[in-house]
Protein backbone atom coordinates (compact mmCIF):
# COMPACT_ATOMS: atom_id res chain seq x y z
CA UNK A 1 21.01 24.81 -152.34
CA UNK A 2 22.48 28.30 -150.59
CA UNK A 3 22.86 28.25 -147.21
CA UNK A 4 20.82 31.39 -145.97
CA UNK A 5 21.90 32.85 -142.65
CA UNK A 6 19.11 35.23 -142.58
CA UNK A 7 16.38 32.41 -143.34
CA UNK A 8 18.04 30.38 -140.52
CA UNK A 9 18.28 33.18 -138.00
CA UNK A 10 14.48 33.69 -138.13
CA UNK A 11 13.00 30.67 -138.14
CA UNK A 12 14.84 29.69 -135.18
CA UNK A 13 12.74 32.76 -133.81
CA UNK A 14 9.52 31.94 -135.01
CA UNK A 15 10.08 28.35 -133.62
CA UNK A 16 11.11 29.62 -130.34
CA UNK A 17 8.02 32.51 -130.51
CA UNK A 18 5.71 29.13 -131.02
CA UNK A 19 6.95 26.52 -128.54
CA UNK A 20 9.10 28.49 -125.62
CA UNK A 21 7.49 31.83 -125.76
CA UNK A 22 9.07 33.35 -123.02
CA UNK A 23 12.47 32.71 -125.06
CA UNK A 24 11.28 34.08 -128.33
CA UNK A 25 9.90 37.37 -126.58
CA UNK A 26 13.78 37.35 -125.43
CA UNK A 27 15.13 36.27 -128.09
CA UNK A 28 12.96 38.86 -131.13
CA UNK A 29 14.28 41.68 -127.98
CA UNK A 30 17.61 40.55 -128.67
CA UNK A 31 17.53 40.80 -132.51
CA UNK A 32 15.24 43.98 -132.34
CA UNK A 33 18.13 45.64 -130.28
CA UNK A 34 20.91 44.18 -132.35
CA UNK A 35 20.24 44.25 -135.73
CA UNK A 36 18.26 47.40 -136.15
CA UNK A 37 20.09 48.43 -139.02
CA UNK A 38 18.66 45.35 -141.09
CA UNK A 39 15.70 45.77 -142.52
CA UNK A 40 15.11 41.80 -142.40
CA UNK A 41 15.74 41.21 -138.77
CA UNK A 42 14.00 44.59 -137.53
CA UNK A 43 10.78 43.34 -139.31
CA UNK A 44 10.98 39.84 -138.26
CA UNK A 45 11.83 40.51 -134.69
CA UNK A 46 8.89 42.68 -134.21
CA UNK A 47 6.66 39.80 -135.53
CA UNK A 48 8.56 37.37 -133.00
CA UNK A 49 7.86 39.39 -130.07
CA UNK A 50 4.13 39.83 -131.46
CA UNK A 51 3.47 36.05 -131.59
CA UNK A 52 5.07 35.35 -128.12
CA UNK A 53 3.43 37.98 -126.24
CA UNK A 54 -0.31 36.81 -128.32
CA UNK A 55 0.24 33.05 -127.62
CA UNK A 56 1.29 34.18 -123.75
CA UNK A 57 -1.97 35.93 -123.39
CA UNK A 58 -3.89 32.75 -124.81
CA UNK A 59 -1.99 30.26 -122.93
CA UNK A 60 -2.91 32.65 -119.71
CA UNK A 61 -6.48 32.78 -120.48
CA UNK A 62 -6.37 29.02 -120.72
CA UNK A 63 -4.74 28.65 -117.69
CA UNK A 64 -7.09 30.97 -115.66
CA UNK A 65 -10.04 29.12 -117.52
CA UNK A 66 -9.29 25.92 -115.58
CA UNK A 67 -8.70 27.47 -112.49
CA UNK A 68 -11.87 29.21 -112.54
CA UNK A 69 -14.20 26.42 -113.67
């Protein structure tokens, strides 16, 4: 099998976007501001920072949910 960079690259995103979402909001700003030119990363970074800001918002409505009740 053929090592893929590009494969590798973004599912270290996605991974981060899922379980440290403060570092894959950083991290899809990174490759949205460094690798604009490529079509693959510009795509994928916008769907990292999409699923990091979404799962921040749920994880804050959780945490204001036990606070209120």
């Amino acid at each position: 099998m053929e090592f893929n960079k590009d494969l590798l690259i973004t599912l270290i995103g996605y991974f981060l976007a899922i379980f440290f979402n403060v570092w894959g909001l950083i991290y899809g700003a990174l490759l949205y501001i460094l690798k604009r030119n490529n079509e693959t990363y510009y795509e994928h970074s916008r769907n990292i920072m999409a699923i990091s800001v979404g799962l921040l918002i749920i994880k804050l409505f959780i945490q204001l949910g036990r606070f209120i009740f």
